[in-house]
C-alpha atoms as a PDB file:
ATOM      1  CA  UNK A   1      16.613-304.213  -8.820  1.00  0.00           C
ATOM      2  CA  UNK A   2      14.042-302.868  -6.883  1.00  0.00           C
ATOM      3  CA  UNK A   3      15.108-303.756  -3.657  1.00  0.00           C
ATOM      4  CA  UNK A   4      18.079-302.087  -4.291  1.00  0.00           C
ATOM      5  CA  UNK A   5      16.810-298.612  -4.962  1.00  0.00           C
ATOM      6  CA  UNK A   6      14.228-299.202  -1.717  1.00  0.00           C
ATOM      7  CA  UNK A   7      17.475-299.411  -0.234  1.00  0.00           C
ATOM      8  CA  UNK A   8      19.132-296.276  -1.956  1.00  0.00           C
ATOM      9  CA  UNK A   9      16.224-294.451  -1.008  1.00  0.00           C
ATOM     10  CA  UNK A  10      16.055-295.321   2.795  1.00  0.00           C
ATOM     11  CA  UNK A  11      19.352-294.089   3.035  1.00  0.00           C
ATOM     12  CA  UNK A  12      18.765-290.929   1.312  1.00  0.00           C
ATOM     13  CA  UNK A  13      15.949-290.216   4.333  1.00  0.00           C
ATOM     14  CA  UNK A  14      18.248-291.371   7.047  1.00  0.00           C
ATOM     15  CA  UNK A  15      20.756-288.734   5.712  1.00  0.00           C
ATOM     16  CA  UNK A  16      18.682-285.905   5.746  1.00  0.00           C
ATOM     17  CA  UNK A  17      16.936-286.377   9.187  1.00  0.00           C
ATOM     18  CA  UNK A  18      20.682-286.258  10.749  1.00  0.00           C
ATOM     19  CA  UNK A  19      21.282-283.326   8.756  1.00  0.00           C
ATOM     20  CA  UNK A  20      18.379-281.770  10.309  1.00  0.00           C
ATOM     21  CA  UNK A  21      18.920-282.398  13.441  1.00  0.00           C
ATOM     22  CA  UNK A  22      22.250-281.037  13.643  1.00  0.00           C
ATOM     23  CA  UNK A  23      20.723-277.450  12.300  1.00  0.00           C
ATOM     24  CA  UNK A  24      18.081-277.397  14.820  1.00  0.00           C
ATOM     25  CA  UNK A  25      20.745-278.145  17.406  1.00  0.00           C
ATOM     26  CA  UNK A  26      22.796-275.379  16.479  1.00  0.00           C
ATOM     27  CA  UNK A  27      20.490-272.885  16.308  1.00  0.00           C
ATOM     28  CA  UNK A  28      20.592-270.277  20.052  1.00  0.00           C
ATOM     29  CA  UNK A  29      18.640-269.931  23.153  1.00  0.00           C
ATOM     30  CA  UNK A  30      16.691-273.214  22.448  1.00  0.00           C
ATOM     31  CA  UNK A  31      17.341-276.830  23.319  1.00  0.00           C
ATOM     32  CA  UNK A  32      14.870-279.234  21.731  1.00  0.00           C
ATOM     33  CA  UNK A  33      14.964-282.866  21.954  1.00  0.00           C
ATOM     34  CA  UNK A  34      14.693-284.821  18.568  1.00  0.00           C
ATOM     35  CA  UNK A  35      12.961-288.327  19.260  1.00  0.00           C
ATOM     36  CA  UNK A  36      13.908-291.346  17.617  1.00  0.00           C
ATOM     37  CA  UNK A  37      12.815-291.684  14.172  1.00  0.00           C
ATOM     38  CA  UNK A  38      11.543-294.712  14.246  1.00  0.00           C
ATOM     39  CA  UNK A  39      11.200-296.060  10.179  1.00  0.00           C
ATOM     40  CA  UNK A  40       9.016-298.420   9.532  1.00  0.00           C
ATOM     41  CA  UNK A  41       8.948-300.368   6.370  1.00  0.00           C
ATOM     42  CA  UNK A  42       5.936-302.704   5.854  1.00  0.00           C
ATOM     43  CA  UNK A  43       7.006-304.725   2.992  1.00  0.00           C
ATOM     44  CA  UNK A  44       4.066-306.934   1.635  1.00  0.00           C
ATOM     45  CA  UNK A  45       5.221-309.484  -1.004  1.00  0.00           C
ATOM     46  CA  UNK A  46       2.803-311.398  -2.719  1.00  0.00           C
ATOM     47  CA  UNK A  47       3.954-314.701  -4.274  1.00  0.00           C
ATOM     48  CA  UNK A  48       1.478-315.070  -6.120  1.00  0.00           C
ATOM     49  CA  UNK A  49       2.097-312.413  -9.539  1.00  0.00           C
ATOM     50  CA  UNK A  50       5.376-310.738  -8.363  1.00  0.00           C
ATOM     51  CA  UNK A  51       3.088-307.314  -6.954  1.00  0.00           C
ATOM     52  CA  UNK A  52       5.359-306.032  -3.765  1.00  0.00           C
ATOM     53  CA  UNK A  53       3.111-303.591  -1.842  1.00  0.00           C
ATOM     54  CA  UNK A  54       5.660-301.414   0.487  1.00  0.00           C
ATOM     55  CA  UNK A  55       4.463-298.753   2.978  1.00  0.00           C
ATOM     56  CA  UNK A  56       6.441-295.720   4.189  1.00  0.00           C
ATOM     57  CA  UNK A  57       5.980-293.738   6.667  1.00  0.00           C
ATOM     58  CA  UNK A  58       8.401-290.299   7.167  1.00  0.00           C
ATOM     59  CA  UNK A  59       9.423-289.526  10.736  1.00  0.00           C
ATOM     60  CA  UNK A  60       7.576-287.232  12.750  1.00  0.00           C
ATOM     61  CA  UNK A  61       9.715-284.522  14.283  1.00  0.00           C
ATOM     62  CA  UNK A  62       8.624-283.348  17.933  1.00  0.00           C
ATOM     63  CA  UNK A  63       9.831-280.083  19.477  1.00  0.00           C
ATOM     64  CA  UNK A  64      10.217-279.710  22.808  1.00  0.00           C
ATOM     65  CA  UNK A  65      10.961-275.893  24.341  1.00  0.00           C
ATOM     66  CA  UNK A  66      12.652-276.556  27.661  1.00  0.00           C
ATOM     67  CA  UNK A  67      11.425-273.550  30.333  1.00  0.00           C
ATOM     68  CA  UNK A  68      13.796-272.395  32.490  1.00  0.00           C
ATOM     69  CA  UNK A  69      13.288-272.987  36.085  1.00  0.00           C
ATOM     70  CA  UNK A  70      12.111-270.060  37.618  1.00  0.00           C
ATOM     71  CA  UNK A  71      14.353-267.971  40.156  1.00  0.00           C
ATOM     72  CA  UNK A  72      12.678-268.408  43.879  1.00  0.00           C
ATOM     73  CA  UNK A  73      13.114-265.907  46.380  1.00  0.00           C
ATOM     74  CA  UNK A  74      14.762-266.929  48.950  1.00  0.00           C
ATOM     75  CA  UNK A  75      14.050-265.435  52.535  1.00  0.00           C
ATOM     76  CA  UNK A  76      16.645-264.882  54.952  1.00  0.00           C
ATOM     77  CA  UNK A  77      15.374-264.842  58.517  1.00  0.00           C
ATOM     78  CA  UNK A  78      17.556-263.747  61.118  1.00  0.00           C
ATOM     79  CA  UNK A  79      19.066-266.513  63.180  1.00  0.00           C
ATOM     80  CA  UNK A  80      17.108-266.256  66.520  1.00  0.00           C
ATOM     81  CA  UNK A  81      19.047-265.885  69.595  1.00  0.00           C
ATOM     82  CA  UNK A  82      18.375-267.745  72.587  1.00  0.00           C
ATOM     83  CA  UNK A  83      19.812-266.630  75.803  1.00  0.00           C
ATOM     84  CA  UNK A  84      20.664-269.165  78.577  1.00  0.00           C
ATOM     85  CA  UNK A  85      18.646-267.477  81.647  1.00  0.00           C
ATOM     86  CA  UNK A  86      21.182-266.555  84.353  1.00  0.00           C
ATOM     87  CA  UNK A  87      20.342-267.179  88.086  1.00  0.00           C
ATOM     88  CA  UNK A  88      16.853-266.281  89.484  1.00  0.00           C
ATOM     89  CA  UNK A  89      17.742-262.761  91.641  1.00  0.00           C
ATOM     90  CA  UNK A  90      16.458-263.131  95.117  1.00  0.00           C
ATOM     91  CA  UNK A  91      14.206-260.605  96.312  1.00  0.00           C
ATOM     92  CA  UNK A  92      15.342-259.172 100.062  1.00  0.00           C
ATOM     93  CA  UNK A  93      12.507-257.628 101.560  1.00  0.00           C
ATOM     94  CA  UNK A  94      13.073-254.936 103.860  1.00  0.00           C
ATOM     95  CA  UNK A  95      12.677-255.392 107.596  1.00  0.00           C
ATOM     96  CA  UNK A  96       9.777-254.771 109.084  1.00  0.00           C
ATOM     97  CA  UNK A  97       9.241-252.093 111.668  1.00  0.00           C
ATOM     98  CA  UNK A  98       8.392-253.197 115.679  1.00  0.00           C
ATOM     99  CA  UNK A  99       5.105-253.089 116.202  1.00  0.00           C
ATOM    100  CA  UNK A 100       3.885-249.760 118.053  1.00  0.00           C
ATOM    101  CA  UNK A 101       2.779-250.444 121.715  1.00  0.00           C
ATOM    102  CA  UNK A 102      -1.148-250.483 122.179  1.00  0.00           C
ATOM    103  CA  UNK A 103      -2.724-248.517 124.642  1.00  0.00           C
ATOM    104  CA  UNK A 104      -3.922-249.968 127.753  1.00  0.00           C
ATOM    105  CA  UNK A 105      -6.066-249.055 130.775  1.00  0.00           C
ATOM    106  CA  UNK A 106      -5.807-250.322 134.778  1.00  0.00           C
ATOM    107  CA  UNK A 107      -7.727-249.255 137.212  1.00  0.00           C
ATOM    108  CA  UNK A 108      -6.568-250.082 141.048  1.00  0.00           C
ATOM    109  CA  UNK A 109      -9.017-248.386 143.150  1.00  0.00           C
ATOM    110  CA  UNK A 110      -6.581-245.795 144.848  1.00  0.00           C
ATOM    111  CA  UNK A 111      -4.755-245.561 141.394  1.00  0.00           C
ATOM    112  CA  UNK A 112      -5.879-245.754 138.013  1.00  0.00           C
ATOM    113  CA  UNK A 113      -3.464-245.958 134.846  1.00  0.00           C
ATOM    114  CA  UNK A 114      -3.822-245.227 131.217  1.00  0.00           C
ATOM    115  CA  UNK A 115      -0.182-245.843 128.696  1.00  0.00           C
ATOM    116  CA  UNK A 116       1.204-247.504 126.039  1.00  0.00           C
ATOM    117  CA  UNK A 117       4.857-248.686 126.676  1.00  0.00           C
ATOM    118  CA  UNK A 118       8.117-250.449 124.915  1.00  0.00           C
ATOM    119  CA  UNK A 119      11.011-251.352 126.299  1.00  0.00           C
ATOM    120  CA  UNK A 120      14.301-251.286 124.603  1.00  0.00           C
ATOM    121  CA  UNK A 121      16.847-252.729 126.864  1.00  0.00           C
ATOM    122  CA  UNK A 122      19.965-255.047 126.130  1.00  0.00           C
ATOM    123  CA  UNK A 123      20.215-258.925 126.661  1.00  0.00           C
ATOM    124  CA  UNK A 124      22.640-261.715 126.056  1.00  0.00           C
ATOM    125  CA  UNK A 125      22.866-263.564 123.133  1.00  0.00           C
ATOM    126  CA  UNK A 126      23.699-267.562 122.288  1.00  0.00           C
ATOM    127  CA  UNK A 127      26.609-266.368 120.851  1.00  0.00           C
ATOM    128  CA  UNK A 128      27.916-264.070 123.850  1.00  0.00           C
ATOM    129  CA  UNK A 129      27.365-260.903 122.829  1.00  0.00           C
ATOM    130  CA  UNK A 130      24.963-258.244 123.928  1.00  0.00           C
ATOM    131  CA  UNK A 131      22.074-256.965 121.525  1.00  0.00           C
ATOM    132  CA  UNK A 132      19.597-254.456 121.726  1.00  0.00           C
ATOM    133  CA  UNK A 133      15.909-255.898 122.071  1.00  0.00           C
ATOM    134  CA  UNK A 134      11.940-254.531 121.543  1.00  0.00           C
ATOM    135  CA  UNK A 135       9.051-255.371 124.181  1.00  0.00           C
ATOM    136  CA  UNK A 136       6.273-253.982 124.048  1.00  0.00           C
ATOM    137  CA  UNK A 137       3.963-254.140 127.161  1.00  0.00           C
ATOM    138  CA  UNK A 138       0.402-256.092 126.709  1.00  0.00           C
ATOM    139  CA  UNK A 139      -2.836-254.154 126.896  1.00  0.00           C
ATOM    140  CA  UNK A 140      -4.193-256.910 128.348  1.00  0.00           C
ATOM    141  CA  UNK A 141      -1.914-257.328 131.509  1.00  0.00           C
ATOM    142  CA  UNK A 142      -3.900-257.711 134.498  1.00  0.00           C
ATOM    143  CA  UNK A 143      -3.668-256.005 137.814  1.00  0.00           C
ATOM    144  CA  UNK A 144      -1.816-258.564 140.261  1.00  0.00           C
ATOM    145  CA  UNK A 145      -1.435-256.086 143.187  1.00  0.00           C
ATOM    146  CA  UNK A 146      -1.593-252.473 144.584  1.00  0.00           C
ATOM    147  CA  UNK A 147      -0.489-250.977 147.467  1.00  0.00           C
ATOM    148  CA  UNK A 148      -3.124-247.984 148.890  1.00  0.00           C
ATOM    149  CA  UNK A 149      -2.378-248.126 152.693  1.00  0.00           C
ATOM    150  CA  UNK A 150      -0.024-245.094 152.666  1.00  0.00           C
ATOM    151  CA  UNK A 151      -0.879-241.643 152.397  1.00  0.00           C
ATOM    152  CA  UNK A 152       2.459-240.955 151.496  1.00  0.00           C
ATOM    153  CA  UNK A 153       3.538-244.343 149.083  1.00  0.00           C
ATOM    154  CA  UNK A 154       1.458-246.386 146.710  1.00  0.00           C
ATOM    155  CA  UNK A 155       2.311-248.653 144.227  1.00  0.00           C
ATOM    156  CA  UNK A 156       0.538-250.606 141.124  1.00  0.00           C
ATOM    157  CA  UNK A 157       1.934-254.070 140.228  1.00  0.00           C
ATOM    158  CA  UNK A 158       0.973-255.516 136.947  1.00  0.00           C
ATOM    159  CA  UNK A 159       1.760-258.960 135.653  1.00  0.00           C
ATOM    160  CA  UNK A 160       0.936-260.970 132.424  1.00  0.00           C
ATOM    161  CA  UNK A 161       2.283-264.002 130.533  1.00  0.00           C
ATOM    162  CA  UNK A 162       2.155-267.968 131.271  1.00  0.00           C
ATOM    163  CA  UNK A 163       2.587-269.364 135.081  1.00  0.00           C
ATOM    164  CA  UNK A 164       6.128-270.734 134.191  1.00  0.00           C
ATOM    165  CA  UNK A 165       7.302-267.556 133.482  1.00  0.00           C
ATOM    166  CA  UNK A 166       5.399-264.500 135.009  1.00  0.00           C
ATOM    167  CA  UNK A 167       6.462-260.843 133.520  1.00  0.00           C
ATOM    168  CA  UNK A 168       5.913-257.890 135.801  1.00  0.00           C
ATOM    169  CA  UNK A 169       5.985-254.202 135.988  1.00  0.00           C
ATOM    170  CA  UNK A 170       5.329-252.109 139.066  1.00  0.00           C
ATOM    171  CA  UNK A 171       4.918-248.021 139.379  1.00  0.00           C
ATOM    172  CA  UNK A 172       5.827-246.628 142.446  1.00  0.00           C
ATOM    173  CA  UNK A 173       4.385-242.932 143.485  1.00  0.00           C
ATOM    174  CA  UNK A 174       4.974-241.030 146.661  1.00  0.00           C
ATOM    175  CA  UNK A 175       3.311-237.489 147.440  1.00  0.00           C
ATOM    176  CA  UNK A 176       5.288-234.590 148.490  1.00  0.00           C
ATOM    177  CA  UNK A 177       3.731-230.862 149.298  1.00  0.00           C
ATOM    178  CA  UNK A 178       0.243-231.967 148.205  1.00  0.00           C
ATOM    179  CA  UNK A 179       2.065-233.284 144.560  1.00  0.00           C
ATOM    180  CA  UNK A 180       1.975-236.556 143.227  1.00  0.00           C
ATOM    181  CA  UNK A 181       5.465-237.718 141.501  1.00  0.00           C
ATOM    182  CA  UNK A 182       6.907-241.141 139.995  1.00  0.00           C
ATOM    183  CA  UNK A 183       9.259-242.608 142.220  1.00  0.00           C
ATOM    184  CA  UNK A 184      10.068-245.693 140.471  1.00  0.00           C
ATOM    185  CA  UNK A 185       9.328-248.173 138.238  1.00  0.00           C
ATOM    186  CA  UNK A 186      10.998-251.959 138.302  1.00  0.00           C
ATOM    187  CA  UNK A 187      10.313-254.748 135.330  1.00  0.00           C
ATOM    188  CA  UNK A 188      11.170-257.966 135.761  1.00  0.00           C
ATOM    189  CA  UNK A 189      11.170-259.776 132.187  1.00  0.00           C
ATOM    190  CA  UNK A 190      12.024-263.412 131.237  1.00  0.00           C
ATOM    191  CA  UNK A 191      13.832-263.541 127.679  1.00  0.00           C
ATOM    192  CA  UNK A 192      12.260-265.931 125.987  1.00  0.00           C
ATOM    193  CA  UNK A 193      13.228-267.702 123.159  1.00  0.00           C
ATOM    194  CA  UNK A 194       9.671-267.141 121.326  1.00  0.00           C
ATOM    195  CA  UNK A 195      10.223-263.732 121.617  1.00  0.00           C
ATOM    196  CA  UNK A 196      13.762-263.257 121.038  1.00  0.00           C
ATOM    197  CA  UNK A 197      15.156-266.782 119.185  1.00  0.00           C
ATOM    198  CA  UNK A 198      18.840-265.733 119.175  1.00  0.00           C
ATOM    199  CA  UNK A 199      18.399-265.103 123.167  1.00  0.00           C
ATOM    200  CA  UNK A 200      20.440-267.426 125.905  1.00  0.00           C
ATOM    201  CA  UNK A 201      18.304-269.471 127.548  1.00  0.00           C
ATOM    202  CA  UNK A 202      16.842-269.258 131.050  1.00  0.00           C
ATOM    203  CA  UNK A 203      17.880-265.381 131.136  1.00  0.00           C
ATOM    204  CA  UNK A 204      15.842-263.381 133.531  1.00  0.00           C
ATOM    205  CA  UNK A 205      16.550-258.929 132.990  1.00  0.00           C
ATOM    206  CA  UNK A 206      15.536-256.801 135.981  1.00  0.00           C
ATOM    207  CA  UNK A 207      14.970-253.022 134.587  1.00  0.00           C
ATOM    208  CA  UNK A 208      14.561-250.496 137.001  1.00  0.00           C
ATOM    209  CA  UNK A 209      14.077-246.795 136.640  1.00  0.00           C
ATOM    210  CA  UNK A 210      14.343-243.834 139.533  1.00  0.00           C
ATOM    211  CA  UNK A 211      12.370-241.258 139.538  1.00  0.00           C
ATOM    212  CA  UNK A 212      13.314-237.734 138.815  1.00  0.00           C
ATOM    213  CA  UNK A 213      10.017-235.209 139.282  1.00  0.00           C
ATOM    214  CA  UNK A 214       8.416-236.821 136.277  1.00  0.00           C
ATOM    215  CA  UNK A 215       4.732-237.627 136.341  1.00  0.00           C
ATOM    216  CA  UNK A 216       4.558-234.625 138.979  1.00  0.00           C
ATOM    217  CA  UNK A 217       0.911-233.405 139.231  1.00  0.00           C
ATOM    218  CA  UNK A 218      -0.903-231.224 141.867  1.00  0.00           C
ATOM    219  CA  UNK A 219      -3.097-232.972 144.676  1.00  0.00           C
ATOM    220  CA  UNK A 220      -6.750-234.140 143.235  1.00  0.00           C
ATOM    221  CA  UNK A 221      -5.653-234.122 139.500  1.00  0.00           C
ATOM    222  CA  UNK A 222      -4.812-236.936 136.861  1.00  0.00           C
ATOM    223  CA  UNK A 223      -1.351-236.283 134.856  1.00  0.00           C
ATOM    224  CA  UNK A 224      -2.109-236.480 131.300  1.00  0.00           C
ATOM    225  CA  UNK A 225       0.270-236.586 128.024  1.00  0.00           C
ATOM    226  CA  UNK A 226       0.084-237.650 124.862  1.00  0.00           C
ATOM    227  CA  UNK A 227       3.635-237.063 123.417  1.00  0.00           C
ATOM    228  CA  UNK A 228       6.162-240.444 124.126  1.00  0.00           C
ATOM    229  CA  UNK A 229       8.613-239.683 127.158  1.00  0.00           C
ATOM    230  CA  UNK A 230      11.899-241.800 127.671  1.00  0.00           C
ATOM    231  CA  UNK A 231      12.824-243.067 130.833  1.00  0.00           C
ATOM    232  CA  UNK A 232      16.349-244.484 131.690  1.00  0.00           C
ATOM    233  CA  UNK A 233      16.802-247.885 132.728  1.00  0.00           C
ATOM    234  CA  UNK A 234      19.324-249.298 134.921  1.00  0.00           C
ATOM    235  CA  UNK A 235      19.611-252.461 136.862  1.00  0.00           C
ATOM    236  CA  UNK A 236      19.570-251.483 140.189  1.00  0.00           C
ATOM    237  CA  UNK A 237      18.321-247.858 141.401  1.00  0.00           C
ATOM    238  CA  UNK A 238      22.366-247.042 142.620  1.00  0.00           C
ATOM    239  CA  UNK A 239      23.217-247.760 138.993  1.00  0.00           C
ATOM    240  CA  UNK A 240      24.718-245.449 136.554  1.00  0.00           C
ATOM    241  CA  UNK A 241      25.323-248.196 133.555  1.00  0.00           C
ATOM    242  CA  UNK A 242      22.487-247.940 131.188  1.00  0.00           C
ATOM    243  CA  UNK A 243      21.195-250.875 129.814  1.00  0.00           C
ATOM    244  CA  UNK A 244      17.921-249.539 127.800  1.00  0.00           C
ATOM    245  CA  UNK A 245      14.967-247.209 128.337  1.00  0.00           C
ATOM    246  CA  UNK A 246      11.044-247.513 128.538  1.00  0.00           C
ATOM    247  CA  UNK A 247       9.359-245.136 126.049  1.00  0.00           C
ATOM    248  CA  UNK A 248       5.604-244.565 127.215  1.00  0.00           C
ATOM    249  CA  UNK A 249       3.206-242.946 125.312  1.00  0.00           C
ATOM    250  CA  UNK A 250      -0.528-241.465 126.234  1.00  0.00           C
ATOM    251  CA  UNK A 251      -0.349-241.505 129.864  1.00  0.00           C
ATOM    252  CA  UNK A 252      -2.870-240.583 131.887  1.00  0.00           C
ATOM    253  CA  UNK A 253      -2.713-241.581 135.610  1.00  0.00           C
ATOM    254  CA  UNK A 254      -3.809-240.804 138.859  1.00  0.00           C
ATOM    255  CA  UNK A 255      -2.673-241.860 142.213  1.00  0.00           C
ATOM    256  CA  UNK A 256      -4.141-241.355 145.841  1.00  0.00           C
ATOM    257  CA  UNK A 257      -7.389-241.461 144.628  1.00  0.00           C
ATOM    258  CA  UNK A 258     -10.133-240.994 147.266  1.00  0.00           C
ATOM    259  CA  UNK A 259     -13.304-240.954 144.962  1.00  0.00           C
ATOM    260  CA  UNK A 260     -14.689-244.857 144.035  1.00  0.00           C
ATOM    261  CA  UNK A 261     -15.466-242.728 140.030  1.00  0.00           C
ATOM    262  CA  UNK A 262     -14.488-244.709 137.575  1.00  0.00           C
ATOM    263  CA  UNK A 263     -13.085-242.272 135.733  1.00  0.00           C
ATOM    264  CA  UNK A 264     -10.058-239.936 135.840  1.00  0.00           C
ATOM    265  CA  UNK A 265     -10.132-236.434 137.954  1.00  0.00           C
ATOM    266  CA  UNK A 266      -9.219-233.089 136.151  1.00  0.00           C
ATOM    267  CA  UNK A 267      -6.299-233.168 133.578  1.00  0.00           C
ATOM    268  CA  UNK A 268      -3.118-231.479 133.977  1.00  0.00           C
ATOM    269  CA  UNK A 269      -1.461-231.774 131.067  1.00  0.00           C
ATOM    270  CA  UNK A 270       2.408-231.979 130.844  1.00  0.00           C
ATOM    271  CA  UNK A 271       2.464-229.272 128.366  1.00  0.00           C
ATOM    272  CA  UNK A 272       0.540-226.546 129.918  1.00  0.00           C
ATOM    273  CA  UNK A 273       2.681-223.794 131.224  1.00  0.00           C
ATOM    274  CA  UNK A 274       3.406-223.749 134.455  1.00  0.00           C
ATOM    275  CA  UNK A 275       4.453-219.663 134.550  1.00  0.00           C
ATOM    276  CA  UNK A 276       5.690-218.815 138.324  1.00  0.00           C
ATOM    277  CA  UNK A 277       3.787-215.894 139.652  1.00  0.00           C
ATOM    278  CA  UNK A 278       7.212-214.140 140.025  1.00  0.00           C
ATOM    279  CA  UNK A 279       6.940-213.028 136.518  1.00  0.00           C
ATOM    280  CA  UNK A 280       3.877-211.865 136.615  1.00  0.00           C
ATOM    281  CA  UNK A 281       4.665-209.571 139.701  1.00  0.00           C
ATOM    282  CA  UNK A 282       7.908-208.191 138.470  1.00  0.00           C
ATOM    283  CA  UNK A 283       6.184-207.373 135.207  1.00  0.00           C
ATOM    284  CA  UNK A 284       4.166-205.185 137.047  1.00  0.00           C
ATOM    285  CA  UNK A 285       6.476-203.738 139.004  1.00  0.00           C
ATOM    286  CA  UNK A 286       8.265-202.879 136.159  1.00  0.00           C
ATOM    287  CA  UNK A 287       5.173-201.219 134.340  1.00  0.00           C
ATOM    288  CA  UNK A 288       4.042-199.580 137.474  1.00  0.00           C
ATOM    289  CA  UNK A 289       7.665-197.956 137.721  1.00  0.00           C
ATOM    290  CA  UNK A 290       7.507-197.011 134.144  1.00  0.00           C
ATOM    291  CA  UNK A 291       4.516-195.087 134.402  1.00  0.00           C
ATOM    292  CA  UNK A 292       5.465-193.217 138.039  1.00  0.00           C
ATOM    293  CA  UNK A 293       8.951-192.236 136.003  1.00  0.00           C
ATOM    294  CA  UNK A 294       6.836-191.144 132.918  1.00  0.00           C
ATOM    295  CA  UNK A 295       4.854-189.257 135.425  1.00  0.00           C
ATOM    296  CA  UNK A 296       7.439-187.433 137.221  1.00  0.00           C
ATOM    297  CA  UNK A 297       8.923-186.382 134.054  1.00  0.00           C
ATOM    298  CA  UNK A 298       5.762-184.489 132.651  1.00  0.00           C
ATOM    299  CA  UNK A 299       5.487-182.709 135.909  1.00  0.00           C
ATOM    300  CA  UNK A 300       9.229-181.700 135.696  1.00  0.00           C
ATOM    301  CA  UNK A 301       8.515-180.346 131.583  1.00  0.00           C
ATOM    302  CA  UNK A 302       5.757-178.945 133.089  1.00  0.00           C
ATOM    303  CA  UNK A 303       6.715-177.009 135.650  1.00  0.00           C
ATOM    304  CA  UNK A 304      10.080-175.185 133.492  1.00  0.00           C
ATOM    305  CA  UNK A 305       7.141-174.688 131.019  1.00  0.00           C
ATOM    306  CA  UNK A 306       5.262-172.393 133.478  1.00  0.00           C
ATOM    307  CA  UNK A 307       8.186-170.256 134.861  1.00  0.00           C
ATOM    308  CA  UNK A 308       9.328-169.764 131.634  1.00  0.00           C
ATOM    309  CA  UNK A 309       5.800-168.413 131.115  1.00  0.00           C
ATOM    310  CA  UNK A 310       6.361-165.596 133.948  1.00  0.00           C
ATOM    311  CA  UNK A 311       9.379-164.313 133.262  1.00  0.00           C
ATOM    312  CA  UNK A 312       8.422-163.376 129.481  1.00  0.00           C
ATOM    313  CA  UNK A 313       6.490-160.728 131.275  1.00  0.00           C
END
């Protein structure tokens, strides 16, 4: 008998718990978690007198309130872009100018020369063809020879550059009517190939120029100019085919020298003004027949102005 209402009355609780938990699960906006119910009956029979000690214990309900997760932020960044670097651009420099000549200074006894000179004269190439080269002269070329015997002809021979292949430039002069001119000058240059690298091997260039009144300076003077003069060169003097020039630059030279100074005589300079004294005269010719016409004409006014005078009477 008893047993049977323990029985009764366990199922009673059972029935009620899952009742509960089904309104708890319907109610909205929560979730909760119902934990086993754990019953435990502890049923102590004593054999002794027929006393049944029983021990209950009612389920504990736990509530759980689930959080919702909370919303990160996500941050975009911007896919970065990597560009495949192109070809390395080669930087052309610029050719250089050729070097300007330096100035040098020879002194020959019966002529004495101050310049600075280039060449620009035309040579064969490896290939065939004909180019325009740059030379400048050395300031260090020495004085190989000089010719002072004449009155009438000298000439300064200059030479620089390694045994196997001597370079050489002579200036002629020759005096006419107490005036020193250039008569000629002759170069005789190796190409070389350490020089000019696209230039035919074993090529030898003879440059000559004839004179034509330049240089010209009065008997006892040195001609001086500081501005660069071209000179025309050809390969023989009879030529008319021009194969370069010879620019020179702050010349000063004297020739059919008869003083052992070592320094120059007076300076004529190319640019002073060489006025004939034709002008001068006929501008004061012209003047003095200005004035004896200006003359003749007062006397004339003059003279009507004094008979005029005597008649009035």
């Amino acid at each position: 008998m008893f047993a049977s209402k323990l029985l009764t009355c366990s199922a009673l609780l059972m029935l009620s718990g899952a009742v509960l938990s089904q309104k708890l699960k319907s109610l909205p906006g929560a979730e909760f978690k119902i934990p086993d119910t754990t019953l435990e009956l502890t049923s102590s029979t004593s054999t002794s007198t027929s006393t049944t000690s029983t021990t209950t214990k009612k389920p504990t309900t736990s509530t759980s309130t689930i959080t919702p997760p909370k919303t990160s932020t996500t941050s975009t960044e911007s896919p970065k872009t990597t560009t495949t670097p192109g070809p390395v651009p080669t930087t052309t420099h610029a050719p250089q100018p050729y070097p300007a000549p330096s100035v040098g200074t020879w002194n020959a006894s019966c002529i004495m020369l101050q310049m600075a000179a280039q060449l620009n004269f035309t040579y064969e190439a490896k290939d065939g063809n004909f180019t325009h080269g740059l030379y400048n002269i050395p300031s260090n070329a020495s004085v190989e020879d000089v010719e002072c015997a004449s009155q009438t002809f000298q000439v300064i021979h200059l030479n620089w550059g390694p045994d196997t292949s001597k370079q050489s430039f002579l200036m002629y002069f020759e005096k006419k009517n107490d005036t020193t001119v250039l008569s000629s000058i002759q170069i005789h240059l190796n190409v070389l190939t350490e020089d000019f690298p696209d230039a035919k091997e074993n090529q030898t260039i003879q440059l000559i120029h004839r004179g034509d009144g330049e240089f010209k300076t009065p008997e006892k003077m040195s001609y001086h100019c500081t501005r660069v003069q071209k000179m025309n060169l050809t390969e023989t003097l009879d030529a008319k085919q021009l194969i370069g020039w010879i620019s020179v630059s702050h010349v000063q030279v004297e020739a059919f020298r008869t003083s052992n100074a070592t320094g120059f005589s007076d300076v004529h300079d190319c640019d002073s003004s060489e006025t004939s004294d034709v002008v001068p005269i006929a501008v004061g010719i012209a003047l003095a027949a200005l004035i004896l016409v200006v003359l003749i004409s007062y006397l004339c006014a003059r003279r009507r102005s004094t008979s005029r005078g005597y008649m009035s009477f």
